[in-house]
Protein backbone atom coordinates (compact mmCIF):
# COMPACT_ATOMS: atom_id res chain seq x y z
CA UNK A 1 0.00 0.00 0.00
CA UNK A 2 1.52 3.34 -1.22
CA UNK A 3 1.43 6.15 1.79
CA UNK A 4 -0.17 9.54 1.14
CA UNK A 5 1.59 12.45 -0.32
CA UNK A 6 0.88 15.04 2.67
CA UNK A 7 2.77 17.31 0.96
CA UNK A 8 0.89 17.17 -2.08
CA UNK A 9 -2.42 17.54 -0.45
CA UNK A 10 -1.58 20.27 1.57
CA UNK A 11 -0.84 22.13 -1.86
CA UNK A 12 -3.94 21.25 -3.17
CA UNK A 13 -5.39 23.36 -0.11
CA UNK A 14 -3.31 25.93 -0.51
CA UNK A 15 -3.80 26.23 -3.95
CA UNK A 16 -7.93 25.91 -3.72
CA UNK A 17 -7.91 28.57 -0.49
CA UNK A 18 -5.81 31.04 -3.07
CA UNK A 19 -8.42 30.47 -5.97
CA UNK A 20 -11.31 31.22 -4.07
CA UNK A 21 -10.03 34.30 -2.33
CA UNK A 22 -8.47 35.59 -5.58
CA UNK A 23 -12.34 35.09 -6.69
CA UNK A 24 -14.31 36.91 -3.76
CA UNK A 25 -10.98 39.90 -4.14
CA UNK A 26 -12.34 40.22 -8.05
CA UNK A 27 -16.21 39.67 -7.31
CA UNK A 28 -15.88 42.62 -4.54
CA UNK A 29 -13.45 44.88 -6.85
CA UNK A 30 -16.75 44.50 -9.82
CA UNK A 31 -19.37 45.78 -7.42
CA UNK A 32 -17.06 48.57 -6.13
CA UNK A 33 -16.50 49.72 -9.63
CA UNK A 34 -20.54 48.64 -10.67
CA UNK A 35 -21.46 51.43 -7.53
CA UNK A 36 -23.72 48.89 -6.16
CA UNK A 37 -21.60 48.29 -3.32
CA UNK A 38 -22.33 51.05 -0.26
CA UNK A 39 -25.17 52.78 -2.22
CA UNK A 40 -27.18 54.47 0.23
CA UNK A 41 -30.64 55.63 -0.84
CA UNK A 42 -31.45 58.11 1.69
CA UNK A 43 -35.31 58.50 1.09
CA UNK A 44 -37.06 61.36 0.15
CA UNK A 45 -38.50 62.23 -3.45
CA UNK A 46 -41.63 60.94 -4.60
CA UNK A 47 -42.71 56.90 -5.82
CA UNK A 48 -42.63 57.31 -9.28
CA UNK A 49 -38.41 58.27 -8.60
CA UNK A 50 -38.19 55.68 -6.09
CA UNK A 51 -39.83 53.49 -8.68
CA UNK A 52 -37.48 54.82 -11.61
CA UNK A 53 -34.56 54.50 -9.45
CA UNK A 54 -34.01 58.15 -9.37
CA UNK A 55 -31.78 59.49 -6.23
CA UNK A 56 -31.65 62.87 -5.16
CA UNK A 57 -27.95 63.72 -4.67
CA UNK A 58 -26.60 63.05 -1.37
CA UNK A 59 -25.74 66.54 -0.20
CA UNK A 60 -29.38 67.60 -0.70
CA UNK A 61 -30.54 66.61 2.63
């Protein structure tokens, strides 16, 4: 019986922990640059801009 290569699947780890936190770095660096990440709507304006998506500007209030 051959033993097991430790060594080989600690890289594997290693290598699977870098890939997926390389993905979540480029997944949050999209939504920064998309603006969807830390938009605030603050209220205020009526439905129909609420509805449209409309936003007052944030210095207004």
């Amino acid at each position: 019986m051959a033993t097991p290569n430790y060594n080989y699947e600690k890289r594997q780890r290693e290598l699977a922990k870098k890939k997926k936190k390389e993905e979540k770095l480029k997944e949050r660096e999209s939504r920064k640059t998309d603006g969807t990440e830390g938009s605030v709507h603050l209220g205020g304006g009526s439905d129909a801009e609420q509805a449209l998506g409309v936003n007052p500007p944030l210095g207004s209030q």
